[in-house]
Protein backbone atom coordinates (compact mmCIF):
# COMPACT_ATOMS: atom_id res chain seq x y z
CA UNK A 1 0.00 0.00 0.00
CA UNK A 2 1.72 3.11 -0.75
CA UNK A 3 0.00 6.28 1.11
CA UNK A 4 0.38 10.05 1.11
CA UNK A 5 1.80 11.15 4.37
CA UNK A 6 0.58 14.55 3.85
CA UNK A 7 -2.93 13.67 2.75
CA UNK A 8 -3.53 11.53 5.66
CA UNK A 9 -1.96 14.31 8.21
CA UNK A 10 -4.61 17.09 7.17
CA UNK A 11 -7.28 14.73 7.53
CA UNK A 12 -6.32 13.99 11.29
CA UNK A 13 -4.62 10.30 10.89
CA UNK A 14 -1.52 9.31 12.32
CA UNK A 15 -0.57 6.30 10.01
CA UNK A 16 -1.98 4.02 7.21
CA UNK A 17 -5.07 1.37 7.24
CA UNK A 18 -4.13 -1.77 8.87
CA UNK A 19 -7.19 -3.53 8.48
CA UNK A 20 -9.95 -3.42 5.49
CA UNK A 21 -12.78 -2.05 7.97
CA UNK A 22 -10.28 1.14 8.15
CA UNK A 23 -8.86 1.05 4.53
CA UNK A 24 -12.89 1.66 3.46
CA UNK A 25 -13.47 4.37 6.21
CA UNK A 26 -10.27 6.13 5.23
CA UNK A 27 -10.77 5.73 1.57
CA UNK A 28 -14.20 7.63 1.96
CA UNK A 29 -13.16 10.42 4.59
CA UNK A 30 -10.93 11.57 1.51
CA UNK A 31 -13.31 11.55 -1.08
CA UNK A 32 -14.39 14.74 -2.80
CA UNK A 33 -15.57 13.80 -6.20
CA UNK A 34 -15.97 17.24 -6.95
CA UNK A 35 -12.44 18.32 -6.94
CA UNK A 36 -11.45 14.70 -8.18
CA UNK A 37 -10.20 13.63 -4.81
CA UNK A 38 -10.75 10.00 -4.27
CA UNK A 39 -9.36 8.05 -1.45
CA UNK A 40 -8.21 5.14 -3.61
CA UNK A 41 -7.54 4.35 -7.40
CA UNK A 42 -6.41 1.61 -9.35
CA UNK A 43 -4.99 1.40 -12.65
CA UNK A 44 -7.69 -1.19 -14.46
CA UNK A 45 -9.77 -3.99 -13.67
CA UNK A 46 -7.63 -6.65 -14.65
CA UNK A 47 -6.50 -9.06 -11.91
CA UNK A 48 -3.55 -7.72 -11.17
CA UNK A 49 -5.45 -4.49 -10.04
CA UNK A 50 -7.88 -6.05 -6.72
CA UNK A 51 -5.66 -8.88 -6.04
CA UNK A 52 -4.08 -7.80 -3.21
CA UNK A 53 -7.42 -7.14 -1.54
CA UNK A 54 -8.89 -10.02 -2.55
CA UNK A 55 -6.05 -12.09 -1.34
CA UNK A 56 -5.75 -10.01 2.05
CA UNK A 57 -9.69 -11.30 2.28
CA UNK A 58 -9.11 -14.54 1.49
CA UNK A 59 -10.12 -14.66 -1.72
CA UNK A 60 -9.22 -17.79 -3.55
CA UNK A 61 -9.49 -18.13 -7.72
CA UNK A 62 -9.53 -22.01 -7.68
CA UNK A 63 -8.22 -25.33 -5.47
CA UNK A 64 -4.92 -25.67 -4.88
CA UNK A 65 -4.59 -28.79 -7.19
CA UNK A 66 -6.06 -25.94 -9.90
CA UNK A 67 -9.02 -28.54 -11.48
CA UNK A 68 -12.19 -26.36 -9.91
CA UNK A 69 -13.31 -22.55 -9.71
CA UNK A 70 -16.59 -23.50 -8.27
CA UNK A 71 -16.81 -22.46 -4.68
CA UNK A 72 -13.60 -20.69 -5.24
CA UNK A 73 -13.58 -17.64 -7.61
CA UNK A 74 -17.38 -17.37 -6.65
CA UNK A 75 -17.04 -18.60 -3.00
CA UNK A 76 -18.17 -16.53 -0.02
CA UNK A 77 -14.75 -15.02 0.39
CA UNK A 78 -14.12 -14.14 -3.01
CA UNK A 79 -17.59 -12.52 -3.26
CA UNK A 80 -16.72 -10.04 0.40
CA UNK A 81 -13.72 -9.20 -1.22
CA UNK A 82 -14.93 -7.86 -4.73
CA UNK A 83 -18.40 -6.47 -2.89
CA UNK A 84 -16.44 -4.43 -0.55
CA UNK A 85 -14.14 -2.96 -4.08
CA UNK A 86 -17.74 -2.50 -5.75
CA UNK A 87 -19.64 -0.60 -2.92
CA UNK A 88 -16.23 1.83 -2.60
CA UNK A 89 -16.80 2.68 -6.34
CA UNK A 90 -20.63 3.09 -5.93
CA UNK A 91 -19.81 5.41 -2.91
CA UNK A 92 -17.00 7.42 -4.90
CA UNK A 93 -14.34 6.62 -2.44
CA UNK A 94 -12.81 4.31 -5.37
CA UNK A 95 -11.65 6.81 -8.19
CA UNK A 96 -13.44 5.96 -11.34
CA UNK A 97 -9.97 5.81 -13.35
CA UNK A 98 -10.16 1.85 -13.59
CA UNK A 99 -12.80 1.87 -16.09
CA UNK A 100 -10.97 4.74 -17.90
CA UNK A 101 -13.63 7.47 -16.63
CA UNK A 102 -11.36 9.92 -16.51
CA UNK A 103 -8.92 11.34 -14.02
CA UNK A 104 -5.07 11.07 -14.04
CA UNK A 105 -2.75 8.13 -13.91
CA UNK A 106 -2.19 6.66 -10.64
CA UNK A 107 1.25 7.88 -9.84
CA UNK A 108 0.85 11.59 -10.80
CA UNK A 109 -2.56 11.19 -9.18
CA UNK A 110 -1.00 9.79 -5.81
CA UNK A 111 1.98 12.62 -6.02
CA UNK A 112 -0.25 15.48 -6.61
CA UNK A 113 -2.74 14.71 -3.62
CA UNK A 114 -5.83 13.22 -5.81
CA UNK A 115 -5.42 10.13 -4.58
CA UNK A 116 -4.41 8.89 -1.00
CA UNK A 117 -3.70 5.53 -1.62
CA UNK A 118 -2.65 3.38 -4.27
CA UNK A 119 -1.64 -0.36 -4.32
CA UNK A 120 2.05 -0.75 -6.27
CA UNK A 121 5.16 -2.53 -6.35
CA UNK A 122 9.21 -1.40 -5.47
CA UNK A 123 8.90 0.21 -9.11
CA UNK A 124 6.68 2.99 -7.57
CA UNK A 125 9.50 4.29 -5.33
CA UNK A 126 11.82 5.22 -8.08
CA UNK A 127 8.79 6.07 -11.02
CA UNK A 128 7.65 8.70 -8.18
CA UNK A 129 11.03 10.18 -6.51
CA UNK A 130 11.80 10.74 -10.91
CA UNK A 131 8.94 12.42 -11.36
CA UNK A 132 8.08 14.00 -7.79
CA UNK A 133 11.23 14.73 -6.31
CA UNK A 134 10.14 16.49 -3.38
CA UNK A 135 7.29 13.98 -2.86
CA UNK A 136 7.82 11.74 0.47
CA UNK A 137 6.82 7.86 -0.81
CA UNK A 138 5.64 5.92 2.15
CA UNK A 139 4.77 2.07 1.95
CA UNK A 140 3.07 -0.01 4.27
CA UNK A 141 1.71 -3.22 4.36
CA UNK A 142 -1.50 -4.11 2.55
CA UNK A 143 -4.63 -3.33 5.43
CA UNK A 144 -5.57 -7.08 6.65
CA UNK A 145 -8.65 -9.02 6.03
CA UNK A 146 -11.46 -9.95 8.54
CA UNK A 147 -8.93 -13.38 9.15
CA UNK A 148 -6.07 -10.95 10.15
CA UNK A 149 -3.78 -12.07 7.10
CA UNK A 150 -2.86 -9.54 5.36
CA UNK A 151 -1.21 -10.38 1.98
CA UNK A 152 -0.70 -9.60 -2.13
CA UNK A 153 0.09 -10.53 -5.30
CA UNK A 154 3.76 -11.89 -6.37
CA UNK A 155 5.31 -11.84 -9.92
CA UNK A 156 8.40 -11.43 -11.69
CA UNK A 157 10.82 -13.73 -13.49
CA UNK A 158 11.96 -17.45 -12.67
CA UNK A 159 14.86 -19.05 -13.77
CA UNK A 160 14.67 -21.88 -15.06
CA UNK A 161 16.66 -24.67 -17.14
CA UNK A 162 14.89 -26.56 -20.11
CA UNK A 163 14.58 -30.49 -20.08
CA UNK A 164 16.20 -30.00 -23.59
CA UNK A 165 19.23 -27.29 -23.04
CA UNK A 166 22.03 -28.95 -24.19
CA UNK A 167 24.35 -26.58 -21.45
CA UNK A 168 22.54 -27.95 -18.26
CA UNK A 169 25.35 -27.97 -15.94
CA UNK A 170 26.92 -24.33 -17.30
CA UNK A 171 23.23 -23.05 -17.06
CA UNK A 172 22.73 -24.45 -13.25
CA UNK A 173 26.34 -22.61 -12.73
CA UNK A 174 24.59 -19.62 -14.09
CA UNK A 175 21.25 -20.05 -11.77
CA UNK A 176 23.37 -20.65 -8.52
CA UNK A 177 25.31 -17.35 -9.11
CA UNK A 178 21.99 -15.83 -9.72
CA UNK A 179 20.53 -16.83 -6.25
CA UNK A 180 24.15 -16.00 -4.13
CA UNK A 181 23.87 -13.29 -1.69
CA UNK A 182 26.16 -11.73 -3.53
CA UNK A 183 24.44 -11.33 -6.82
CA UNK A 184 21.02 -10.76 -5.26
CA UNK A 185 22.47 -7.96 -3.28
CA UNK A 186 24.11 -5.81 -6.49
CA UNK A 187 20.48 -6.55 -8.31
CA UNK A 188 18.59 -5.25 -5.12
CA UNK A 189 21.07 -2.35 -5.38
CA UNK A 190 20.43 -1.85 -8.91
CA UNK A 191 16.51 -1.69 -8.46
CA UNK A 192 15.43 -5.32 -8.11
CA UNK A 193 13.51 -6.93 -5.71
CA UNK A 194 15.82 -9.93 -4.42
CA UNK A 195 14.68 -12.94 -3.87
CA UNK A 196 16.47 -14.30 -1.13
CA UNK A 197 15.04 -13.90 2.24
CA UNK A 198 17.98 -13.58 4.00
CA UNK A 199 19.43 -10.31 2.66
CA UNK A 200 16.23 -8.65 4.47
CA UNK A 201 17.04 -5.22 6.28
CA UNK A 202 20.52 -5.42 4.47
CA UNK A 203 22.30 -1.80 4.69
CA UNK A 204 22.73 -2.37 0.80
CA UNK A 205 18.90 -2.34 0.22
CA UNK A 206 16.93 0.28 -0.15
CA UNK A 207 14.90 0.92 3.25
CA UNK A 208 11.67 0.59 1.28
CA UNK A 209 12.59 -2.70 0.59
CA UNK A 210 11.69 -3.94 4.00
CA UNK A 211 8.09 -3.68 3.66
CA UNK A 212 7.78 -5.51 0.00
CA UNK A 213 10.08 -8.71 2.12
CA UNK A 214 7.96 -8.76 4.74
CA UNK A 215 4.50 -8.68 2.25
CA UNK A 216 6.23 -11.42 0.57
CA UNK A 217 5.74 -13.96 3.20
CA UNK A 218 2.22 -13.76 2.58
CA UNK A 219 1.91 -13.07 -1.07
CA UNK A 220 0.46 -15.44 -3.30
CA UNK A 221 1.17 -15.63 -7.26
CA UNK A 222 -1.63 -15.94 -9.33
CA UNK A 223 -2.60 -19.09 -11.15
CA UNK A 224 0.19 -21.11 -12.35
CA UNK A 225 -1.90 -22.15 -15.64
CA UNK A 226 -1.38 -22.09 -19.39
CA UNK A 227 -4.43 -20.61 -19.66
CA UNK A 228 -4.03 -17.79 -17.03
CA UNK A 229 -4.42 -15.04 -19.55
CA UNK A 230 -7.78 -16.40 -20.52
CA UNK A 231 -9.15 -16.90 -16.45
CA UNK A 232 -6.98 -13.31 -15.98
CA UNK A 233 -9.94 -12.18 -18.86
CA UNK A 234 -13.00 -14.04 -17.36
CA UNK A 235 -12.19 -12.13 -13.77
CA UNK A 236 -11.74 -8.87 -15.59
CA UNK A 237 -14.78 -9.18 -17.18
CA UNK A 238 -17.42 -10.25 -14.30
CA UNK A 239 -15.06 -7.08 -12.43
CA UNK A 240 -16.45 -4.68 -15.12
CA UNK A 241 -20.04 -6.07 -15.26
CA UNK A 242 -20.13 -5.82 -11.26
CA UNK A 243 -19.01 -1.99 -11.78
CA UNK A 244 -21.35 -1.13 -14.40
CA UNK A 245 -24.18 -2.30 -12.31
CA UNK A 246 -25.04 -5.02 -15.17
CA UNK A 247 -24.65 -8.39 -12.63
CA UNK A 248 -24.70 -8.96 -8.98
CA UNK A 249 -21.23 -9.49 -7.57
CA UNK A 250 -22.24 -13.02 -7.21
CA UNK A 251 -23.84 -13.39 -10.56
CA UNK A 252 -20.68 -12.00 -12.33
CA UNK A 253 -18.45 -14.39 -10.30
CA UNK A 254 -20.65 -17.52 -10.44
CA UNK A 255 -20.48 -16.86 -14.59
CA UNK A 256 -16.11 -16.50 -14.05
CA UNK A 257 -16.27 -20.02 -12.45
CA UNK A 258 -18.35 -21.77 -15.26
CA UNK A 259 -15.40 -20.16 -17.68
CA UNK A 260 -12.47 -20.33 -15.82
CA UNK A 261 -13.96 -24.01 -15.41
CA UNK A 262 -14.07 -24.46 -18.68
CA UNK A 263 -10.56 -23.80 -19.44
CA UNK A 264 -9.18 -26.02 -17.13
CA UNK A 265 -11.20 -28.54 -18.62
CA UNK A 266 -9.76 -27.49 -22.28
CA UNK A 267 -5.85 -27.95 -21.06
């Protein structure tokens, strides 16, 4: 969660959200519709976009063993976790910007005090300090859901070596200089998010790093399928119909099931 210091000073608050119940009363306390103030945004409806609340609710796309959406995607959790995203858009406290109703981008948005809060990665630090130099970029962890978890979305590369690389033992060389301390430390230096746990609160790192390492223990990646980008789609889609008021939260999820079903079915 990255959230404007300033912003959240004026209004009489001492710190960021730590749990949804005061993400949603601080998100509407900075509303103002009228001067294009909102107390949240995000970038688009893709899946990307919620999934950090909907994780932090327990939200859940399919089983574990990835052969069922039913009960899942459309399951009681899932269904809080996009209601509570809806009724903040219906009540203005969620910026119309993610179905490209105007307003400006997220970062210049968040910089220039139209929007409080915004949900980003480590990128946001450097994209912001470029643009904003003055601005002060503050990060916390993302506000936690009624289970007390609080947790996000992970992404990024892997490394891998192919059954059929004809270099195997050069290229696992290669991948276990990737993954020293060493080498994760000069790409944390240079702007990437390392990925060993262990180089946590280095004085090498960036300071902001702390908070991503520690949301990383609870972060979940999104569905490790080949058909991702099409159950990415069928989420995006029941997220716009929910917004435009054309089906019930439920309705729009129950329909992302049957499809996302469907595709597991197809692989």
């Amino acid at each position: 969660l990255v959230w404007n210091r300033q912003m959240f000073e004026e209004a009489g608050l001492s710190g960021p959200p730590e749990t949804i119940d005061e993400f949603v009363k601080y998100a509407a306390m900075f509303s103002n519709p009228d001067e294009e103030i909102y107390g949240y945004t995000m970038g688009g409806t893709y899946f990307w976009a919620p999934a950090s609340i909907f994780y932090a609710m327990g939200g859940e796309v399919t089983d574990s063993g990835i052969t069922t959406a039913t009960g899942y995607i459309n399951g009681e959790k899932s269904v809080a976790a996009y209601q509570v995203l809806v009724d903040m858009y219906r009540d203005e406290s969620l910026s119309p910007l993610l179905l490209g109703g105007g307003g400006i981008g997220a970062f210049e948005g968040h910089a220039t005090g139209k929007y409080a809060m915004i949900i980003e990665g480590p990128w946001a630090h450097p994209i912001l300090k470029s643009d904003y130099p003055e601005f002060e970029v503050n990060f916390a962890l993302v506000p936690r859901g009624p289970d007390v978890t609080t947790s996000s979305v992970v992404g990024g590369e892997n490394v891998v070596i192919f059954e059929g690389s004809q270099n195997k033992d050069e290229a696992m060389l290669w991948a276990k200089f990737l993954l020293s301390e060493e080498s994760q430390l000069t790409m944390g230096e240079a702007g990437t998010m390392p990925t060993l746990s262990t180089v946590q609160g280095n004085e090498r790192l960036p300071e902001y790093y702390d908070v991503f390492m520690e949301q990383l223990k609870t972060a979940k990646a999104r569905v490790p399928h080949p058909k991702w980008a099409e159950m990415d789609n069928a989420i995006n889609n029941a997220y716009q119909y929910m917004l435009r008021d054309e089906k019930t939260v439920q309705q729009a999820l129950d329909d992302a099931a049957e499809e996302i079903n469907r595709l597991i079915i197809e692989e």
